[in-house]
PDB file of N, CA and C in Angstrom:
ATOM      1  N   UNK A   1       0.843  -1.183   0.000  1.00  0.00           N
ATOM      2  CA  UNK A   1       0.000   0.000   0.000  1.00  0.00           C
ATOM      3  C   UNK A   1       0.882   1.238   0.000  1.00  0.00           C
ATOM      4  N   UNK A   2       0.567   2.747  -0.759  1.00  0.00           N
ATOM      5  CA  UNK A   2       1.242   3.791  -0.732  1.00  0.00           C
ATOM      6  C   UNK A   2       1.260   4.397   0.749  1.00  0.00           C
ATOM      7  N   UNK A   3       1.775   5.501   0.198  1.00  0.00           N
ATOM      8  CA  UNK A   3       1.924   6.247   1.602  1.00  0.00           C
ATOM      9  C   UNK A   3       0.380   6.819   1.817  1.00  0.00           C
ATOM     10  N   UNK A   4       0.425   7.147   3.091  1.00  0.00           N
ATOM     11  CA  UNK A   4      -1.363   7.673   3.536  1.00  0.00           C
ATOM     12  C   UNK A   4      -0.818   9.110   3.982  1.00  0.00           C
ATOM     13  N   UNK A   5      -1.865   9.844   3.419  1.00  0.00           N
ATOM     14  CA  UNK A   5      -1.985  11.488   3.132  1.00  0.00           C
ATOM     15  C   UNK A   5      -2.622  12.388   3.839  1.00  0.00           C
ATOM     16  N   UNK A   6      -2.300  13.240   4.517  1.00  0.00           N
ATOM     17  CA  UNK A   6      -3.117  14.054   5.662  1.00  0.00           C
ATOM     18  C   UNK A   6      -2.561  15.273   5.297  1.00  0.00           C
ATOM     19  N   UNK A   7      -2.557  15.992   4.024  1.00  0.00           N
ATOM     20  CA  UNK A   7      -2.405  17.043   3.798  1.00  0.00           C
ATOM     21  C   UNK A   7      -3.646  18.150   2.944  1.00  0.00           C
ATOM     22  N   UNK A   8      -3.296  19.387   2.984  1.00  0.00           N
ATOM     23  CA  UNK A   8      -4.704  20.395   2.687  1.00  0.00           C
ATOM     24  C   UNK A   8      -4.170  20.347   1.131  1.00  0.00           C
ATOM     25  N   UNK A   9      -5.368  21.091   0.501  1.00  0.00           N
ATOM     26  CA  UNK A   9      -5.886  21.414  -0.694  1.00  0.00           C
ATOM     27  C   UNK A   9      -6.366  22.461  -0.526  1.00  0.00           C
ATOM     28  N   UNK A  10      -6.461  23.140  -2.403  1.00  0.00           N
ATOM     29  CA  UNK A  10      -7.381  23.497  -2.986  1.00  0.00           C
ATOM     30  C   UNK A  10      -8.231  23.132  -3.604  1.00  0.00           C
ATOM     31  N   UNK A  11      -9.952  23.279  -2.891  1.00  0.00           N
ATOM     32  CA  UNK A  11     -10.922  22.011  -4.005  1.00  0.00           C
ATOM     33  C   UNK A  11     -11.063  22.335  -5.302  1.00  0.00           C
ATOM     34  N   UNK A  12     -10.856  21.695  -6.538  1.00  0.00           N
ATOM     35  CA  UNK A  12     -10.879  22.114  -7.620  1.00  0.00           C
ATOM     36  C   UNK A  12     -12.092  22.158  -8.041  1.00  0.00           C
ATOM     37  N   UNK A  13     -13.112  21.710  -7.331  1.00  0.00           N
ATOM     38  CA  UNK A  13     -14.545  22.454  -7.551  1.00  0.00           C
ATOM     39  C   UNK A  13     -15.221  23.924  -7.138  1.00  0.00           C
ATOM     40  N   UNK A  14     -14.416  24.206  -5.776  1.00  0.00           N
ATOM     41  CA  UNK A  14     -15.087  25.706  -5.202  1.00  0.00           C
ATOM     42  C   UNK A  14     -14.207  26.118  -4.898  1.00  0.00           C
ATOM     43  N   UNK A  15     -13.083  25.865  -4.965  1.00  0.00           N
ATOM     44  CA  UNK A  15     -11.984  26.503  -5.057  1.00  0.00           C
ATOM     45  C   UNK A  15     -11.267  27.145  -3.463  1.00  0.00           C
ATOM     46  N   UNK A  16     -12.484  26.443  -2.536  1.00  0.00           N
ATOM     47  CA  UNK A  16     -11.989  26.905  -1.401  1.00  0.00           C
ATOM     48  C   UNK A  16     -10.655  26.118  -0.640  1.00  0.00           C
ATOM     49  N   UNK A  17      -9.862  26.978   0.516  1.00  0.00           N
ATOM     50  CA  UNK A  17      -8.670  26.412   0.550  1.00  0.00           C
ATOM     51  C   UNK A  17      -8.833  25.153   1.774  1.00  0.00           C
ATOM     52  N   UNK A  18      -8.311  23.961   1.832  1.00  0.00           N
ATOM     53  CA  UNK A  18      -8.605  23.326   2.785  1.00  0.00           C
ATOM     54  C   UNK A  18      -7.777  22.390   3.465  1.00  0.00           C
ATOM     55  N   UNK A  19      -7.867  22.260   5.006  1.00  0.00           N
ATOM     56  CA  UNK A  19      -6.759  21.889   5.796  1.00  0.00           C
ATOM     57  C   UNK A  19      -6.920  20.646   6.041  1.00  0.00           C
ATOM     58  N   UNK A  20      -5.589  20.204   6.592  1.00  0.00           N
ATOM     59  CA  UNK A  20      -5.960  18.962   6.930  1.00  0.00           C
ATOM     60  C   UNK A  20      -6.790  17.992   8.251  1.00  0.00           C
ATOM     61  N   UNK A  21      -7.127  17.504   8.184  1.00  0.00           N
ATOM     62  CA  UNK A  21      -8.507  17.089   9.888  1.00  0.00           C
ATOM     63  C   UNK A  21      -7.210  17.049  10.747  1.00  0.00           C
ATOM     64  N   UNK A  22      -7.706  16.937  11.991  1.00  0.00           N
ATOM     65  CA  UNK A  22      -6.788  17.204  13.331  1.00  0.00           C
ATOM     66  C   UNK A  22      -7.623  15.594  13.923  1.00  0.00           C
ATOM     67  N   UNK A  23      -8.247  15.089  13.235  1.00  0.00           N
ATOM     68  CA  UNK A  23      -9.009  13.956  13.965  1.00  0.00           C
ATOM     69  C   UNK A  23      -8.372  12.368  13.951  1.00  0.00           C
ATOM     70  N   UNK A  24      -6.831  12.539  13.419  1.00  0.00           N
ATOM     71  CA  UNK A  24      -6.053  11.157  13.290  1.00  0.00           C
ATOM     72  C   UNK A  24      -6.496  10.312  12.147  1.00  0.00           C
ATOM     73  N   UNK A  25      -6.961  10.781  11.012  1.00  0.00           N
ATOM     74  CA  UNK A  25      -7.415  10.472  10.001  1.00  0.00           C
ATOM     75  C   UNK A  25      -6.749  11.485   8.691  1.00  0.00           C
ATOM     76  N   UNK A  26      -7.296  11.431   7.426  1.00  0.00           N
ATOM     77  CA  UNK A  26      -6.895  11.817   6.291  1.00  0.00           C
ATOM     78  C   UNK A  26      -7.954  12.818   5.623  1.00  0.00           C
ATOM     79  N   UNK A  27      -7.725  13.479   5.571  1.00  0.00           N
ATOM     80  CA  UNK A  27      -8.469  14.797   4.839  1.00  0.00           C
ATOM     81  C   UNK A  27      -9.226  13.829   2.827  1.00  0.00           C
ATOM     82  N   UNK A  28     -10.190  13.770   2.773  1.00  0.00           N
ATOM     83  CA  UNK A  28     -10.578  13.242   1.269  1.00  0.00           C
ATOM     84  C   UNK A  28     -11.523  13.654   0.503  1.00  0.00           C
ATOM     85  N   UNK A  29     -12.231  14.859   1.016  1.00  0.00           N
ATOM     86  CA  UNK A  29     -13.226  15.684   0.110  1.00  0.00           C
ATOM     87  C   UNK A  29     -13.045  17.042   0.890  1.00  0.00           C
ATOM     88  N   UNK A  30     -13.425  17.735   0.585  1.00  0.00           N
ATOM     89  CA  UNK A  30     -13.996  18.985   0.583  1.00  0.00           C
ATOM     90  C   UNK A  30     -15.117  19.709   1.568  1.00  0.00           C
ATOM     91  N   UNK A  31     -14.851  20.036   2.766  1.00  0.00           N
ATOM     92  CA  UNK A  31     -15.802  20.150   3.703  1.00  0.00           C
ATOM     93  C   UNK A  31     -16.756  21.261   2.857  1.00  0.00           C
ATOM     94  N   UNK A  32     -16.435  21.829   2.635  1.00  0.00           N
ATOM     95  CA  UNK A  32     -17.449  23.034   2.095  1.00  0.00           C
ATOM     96  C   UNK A  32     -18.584  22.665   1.102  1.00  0.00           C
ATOM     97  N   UNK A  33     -18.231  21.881  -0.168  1.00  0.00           N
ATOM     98  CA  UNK A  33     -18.741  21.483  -0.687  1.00  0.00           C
ATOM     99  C   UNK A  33     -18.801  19.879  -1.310  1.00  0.00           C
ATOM    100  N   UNK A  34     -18.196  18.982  -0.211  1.00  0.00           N
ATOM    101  CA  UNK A  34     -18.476  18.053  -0.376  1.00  0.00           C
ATOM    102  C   UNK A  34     -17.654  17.188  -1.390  1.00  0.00           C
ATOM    103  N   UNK A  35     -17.095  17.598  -2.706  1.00  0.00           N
ATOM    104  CA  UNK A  35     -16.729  16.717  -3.379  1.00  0.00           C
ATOM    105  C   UNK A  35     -15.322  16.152  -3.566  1.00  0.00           C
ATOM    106  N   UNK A  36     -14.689  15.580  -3.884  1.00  0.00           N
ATOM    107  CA  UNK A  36     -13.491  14.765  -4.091  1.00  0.00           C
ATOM    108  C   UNK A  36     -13.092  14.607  -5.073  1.00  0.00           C
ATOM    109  N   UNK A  37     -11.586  14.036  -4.920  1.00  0.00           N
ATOM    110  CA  UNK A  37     -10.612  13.589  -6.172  1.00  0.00           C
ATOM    111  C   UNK A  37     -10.750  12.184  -6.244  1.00  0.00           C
ATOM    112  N   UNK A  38     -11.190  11.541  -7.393  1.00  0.00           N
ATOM    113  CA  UNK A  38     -10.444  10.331  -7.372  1.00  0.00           C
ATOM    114  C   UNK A  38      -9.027  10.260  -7.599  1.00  0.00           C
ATOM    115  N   UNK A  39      -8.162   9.928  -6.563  1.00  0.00           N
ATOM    116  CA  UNK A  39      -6.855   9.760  -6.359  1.00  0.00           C
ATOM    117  C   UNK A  39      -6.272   8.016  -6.005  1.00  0.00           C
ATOM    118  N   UNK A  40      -7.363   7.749  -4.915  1.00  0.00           N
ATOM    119  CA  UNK A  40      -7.104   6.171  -4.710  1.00  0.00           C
ATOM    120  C   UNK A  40      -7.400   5.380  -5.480  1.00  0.00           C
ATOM    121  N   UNK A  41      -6.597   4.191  -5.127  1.00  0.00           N
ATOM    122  CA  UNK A  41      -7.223   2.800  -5.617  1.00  0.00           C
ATOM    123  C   UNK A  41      -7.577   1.701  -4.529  1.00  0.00           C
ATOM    124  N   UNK A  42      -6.944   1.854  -3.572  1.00  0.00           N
ATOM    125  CA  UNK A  42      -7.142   1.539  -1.786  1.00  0.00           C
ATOM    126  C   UNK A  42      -7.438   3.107  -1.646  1.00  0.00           C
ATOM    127  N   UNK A  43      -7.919   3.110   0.019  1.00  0.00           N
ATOM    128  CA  UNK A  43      -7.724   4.140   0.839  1.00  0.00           C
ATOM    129  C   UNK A  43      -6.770   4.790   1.214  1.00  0.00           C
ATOM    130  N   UNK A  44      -6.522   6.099   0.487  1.00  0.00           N
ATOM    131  CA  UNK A  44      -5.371   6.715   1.342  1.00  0.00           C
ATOM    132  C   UNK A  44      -3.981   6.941   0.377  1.00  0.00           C
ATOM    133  N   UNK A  45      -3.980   5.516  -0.715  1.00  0.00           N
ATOM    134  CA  UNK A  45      -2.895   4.975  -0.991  1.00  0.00           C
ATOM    135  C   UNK A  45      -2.072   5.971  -3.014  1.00  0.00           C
ATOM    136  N   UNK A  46      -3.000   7.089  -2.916  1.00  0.00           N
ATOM    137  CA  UNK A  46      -2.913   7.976  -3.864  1.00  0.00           C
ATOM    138  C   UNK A  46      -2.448   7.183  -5.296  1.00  0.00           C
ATOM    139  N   UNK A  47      -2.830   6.252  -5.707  1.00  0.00           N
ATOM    140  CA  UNK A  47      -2.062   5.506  -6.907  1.00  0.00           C
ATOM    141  C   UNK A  47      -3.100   5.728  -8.334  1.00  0.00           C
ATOM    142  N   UNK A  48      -4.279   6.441  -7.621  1.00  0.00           N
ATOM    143  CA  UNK A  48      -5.054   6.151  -8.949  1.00  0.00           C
ATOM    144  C   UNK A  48      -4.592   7.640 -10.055  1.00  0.00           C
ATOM    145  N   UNK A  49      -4.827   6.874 -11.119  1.00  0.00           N
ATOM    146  CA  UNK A  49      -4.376   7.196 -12.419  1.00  0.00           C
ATOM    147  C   UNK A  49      -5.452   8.668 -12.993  1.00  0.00           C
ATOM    148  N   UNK A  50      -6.536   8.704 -12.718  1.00  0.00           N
ATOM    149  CA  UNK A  50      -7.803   9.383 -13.164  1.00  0.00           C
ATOM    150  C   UNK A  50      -7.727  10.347 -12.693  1.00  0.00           C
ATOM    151  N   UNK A  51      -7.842  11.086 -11.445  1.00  0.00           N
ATOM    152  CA  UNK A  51      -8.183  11.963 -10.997  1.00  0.00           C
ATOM    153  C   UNK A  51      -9.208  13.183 -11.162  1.00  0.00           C
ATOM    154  N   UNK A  52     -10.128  12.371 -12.016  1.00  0.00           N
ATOM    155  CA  UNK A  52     -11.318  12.902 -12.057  1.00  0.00           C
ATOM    156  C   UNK A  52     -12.488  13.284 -10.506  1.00  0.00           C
ATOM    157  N   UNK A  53     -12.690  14.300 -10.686  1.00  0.00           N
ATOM    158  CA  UNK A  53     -13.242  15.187  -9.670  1.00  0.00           C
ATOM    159  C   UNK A  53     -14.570  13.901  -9.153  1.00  0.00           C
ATOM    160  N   UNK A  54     -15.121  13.769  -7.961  1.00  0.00           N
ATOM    161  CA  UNK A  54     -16.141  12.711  -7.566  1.00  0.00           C
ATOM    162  C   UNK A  54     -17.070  13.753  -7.230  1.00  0.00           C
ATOM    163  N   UNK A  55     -18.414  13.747  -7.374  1.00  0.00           N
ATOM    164  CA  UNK A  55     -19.367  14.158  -7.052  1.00  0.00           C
ATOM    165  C   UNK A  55     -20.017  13.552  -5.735  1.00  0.00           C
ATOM    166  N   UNK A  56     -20.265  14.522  -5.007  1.00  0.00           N
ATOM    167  CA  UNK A  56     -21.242  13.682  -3.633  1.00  0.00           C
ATOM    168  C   UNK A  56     -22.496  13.329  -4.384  1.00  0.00           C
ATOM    169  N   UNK A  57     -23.289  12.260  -4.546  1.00  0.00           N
ATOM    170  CA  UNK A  57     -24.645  11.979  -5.221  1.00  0.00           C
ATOM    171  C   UNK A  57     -25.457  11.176  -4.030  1.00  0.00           C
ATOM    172  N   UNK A  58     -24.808  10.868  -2.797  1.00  0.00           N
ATOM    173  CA  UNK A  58     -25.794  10.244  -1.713  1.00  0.00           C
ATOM    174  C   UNK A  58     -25.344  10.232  -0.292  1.00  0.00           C
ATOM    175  N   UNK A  59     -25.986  10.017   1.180  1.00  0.00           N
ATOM    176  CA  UNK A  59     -25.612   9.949   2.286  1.00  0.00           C
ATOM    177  C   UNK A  59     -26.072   8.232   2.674  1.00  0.00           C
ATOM    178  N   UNK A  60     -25.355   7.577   3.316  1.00  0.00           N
ATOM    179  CA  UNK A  60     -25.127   6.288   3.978  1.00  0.00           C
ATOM    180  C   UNK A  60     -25.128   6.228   5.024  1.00  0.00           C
ATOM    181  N   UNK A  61     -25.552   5.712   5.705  1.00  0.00           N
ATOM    182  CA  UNK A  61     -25.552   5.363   7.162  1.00  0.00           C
ATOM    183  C   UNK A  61     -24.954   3.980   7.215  1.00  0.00           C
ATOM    184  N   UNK A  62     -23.692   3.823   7.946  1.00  0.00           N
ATOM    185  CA  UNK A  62     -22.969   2.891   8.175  1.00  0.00           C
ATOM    186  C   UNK A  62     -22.758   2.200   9.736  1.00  0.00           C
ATOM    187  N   UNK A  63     -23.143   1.429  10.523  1.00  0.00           N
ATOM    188  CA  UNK A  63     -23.149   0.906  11.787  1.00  0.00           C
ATOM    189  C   UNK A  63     -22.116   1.166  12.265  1.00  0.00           C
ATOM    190  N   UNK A  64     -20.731   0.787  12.066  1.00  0.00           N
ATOM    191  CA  UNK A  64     -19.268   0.710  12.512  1.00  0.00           C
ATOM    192  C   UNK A  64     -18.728   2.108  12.153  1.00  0.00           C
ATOM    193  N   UNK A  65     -19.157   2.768  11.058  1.00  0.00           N
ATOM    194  CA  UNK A  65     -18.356   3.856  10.231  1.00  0.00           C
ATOM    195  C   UNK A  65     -18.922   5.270  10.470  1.00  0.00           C
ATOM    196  N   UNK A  66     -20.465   4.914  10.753  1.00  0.00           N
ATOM    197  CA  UNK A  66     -21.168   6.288  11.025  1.00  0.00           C
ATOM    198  C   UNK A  66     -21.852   6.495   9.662  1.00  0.00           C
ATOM    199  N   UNK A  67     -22.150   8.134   9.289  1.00  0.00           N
ATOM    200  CA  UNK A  67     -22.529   8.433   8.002  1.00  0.00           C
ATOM    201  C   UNK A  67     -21.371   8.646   7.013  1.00  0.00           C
ATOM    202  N   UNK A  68     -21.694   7.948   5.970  1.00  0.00           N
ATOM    203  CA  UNK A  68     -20.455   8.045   4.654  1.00  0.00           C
ATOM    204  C   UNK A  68     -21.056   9.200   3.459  1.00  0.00           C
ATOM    205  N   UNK A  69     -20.638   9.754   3.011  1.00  0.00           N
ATOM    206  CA  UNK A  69     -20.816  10.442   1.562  1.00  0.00           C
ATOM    207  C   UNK A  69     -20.586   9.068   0.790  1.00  0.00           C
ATOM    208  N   UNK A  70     -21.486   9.269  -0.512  1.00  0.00           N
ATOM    209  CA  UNK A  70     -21.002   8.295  -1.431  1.00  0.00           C
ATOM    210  C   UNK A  70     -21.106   9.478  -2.716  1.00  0.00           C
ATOM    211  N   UNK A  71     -19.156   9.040  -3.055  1.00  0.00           N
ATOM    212  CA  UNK A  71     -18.543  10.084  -4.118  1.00  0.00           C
ATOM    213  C   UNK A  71     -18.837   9.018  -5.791  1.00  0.00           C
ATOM    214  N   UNK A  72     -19.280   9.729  -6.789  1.00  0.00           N
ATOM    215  CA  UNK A  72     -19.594   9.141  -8.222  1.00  0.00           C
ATOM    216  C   UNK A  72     -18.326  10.210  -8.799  1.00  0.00           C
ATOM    217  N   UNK A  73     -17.314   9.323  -9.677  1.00  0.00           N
ATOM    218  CA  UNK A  73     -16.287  10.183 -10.065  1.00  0.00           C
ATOM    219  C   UNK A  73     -16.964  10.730 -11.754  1.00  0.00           C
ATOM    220  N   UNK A  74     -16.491  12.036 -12.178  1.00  0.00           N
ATOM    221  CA  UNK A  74     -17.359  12.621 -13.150  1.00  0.00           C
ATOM    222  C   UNK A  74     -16.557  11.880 -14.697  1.00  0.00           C
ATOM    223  N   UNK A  75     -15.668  11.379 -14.214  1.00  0.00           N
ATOM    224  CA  UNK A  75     -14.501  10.896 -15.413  1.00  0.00           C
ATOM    225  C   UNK A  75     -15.098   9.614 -16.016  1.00  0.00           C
ATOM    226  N   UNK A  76     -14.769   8.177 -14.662  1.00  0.00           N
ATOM    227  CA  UNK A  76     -15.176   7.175 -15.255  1.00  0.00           C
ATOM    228  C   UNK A  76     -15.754   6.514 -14.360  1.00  0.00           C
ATOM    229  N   UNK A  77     -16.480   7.131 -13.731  1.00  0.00           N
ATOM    230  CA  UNK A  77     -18.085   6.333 -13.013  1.00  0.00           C
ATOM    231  C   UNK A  77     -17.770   5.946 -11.725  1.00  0.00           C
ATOM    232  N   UNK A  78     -16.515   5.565 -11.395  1.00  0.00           N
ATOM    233  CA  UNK A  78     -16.176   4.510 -10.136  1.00  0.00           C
ATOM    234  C   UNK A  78     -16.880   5.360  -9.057  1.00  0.00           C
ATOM    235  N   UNK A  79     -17.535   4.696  -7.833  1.00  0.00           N
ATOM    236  CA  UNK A  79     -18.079   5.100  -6.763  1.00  0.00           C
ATOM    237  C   UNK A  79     -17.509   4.761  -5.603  1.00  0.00           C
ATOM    238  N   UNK A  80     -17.509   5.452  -4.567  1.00  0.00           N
ATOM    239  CA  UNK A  80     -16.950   5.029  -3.015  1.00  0.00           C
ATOM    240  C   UNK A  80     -17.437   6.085  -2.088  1.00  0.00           C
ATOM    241  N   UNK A  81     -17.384   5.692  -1.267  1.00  0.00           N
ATOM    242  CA  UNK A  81     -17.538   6.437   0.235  1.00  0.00           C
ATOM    243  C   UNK A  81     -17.176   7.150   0.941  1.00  0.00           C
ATOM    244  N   UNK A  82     -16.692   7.815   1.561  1.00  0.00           N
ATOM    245  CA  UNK A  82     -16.029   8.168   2.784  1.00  0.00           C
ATOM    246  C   UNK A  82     -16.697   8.936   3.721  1.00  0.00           C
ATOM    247  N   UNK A  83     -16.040   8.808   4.904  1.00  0.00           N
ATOM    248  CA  UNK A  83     -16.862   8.835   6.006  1.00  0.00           C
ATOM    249  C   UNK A  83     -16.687  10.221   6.322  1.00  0.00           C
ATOM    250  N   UNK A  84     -18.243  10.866   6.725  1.00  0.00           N
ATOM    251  CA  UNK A  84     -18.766  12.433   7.034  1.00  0.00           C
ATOM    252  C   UNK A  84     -17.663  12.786   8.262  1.00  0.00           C
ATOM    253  N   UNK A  85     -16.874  13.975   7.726  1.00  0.00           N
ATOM    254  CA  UNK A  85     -15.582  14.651   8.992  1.00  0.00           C
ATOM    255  C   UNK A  85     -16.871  15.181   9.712  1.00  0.00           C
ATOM    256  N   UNK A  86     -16.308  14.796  11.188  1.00  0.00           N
ATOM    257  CA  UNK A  86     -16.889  15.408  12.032  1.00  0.00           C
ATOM    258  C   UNK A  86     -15.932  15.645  13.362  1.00  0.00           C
ATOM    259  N   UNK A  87     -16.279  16.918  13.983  1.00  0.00           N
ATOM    260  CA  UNK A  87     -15.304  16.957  15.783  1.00  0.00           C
ATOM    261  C   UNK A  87     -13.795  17.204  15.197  1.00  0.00           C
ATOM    262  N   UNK A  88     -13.175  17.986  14.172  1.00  0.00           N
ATOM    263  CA  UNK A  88     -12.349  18.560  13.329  1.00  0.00           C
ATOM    264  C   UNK A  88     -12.175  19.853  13.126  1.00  0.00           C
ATOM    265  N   UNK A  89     -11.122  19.846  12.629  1.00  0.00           N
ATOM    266  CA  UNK A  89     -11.412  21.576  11.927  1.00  0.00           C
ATOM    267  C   UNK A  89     -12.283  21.436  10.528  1.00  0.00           C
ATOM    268  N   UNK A  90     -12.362  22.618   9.988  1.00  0.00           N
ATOM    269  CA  UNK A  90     -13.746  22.237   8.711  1.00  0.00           C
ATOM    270  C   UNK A  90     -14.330  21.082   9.175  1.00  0.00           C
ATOM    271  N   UNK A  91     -15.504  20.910   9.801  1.00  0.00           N
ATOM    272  CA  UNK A  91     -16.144  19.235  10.019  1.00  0.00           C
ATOM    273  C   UNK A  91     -17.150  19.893   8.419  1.00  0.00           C
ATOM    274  N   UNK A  92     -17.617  19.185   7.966  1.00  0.00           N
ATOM    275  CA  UNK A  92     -18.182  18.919   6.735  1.00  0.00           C
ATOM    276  C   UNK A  92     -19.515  19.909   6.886  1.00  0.00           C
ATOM    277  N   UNK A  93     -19.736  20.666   6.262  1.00  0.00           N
ATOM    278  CA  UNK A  93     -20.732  21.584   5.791  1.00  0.00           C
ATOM    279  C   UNK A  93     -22.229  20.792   5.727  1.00  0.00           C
ATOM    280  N   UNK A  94     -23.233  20.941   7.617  1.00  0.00           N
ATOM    281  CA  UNK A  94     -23.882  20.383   7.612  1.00  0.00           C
ATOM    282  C   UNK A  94     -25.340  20.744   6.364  1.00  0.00           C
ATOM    283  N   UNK A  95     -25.370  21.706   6.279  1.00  0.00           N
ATOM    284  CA  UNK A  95     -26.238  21.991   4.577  1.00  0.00           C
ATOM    285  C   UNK A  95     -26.213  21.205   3.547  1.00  0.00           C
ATOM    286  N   UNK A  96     -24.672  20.883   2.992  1.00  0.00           N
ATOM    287  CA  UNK A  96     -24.734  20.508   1.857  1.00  0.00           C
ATOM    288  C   UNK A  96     -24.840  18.773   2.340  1.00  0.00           C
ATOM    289  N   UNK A  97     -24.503  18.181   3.730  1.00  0.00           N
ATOM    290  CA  UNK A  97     -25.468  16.801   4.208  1.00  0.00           C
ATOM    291  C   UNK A  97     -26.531  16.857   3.721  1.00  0.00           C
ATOM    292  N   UNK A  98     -27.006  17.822   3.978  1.00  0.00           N
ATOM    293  CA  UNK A  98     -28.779  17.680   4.084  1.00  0.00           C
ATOM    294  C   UNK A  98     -29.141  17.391   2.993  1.00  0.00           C
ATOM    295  N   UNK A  99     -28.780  18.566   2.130  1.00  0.00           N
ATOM    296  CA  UNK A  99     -28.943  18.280   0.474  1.00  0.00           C
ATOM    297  C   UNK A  99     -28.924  17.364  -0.204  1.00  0.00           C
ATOM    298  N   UNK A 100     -27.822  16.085   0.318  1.00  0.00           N
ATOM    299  CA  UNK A 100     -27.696  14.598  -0.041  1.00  0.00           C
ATOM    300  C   UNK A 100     -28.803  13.823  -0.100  1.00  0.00           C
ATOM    301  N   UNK A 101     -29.315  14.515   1.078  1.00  0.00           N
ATOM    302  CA  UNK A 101     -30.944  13.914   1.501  1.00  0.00           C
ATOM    303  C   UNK A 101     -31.876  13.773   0.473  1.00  0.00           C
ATOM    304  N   UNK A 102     -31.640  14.879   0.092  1.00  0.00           N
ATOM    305  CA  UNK A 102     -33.236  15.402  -0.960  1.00  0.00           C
ATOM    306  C   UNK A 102     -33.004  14.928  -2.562  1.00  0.00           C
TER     307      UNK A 102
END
């Protein structure tokens, strides 16, 4: 597995600037607006080739994991999860949750 990544961005969707979580975990979308890079191919492990931007298109409720975003990449379809930052700096923009909803 690659190296695992806990560093900030700029989201290349809203362009806002963003840090990395303070929560012992890895920063992987965009608190503000939610969306992501496809970068992985595991978790964490930055190897993927695409890097097509992921769209948030749903909210999950996961037993062990909590609530997940589920990211649809705009390039070539692949879908995945990751789990809603929360108790962080930027914790995830509870609005655009909601919106997942509807």
């Amino acid at each position: 597995m690659g190296k695992r990544e806990n560093t900030g961005f700029v989201c290349e969707h809203c362009t806002h600037t963003v840090i990395p979580v303070t929560n012992g975990s890895y920063r992987n979308h965009c608190p503000f607006c939610l969306y992501s890079k496809h970068l992985d191919i595991e978790s964490g492990d930055r190897r993927c080739t695409c890097t097509g931007l992921m769209k948030p298109v749903g909210l999950q409720y996961n037993t062990k994991k909590g609530f997940q975003i589920v990211h649809e990449c705009l390039e070539c379809g692949f879908r995945t999860v990751n789990k809603v930052a929360e108790f962080t700096v930027q914790p995830d923009d509870i609005d655009e949750l909601i919106r997942l909803f509807q």
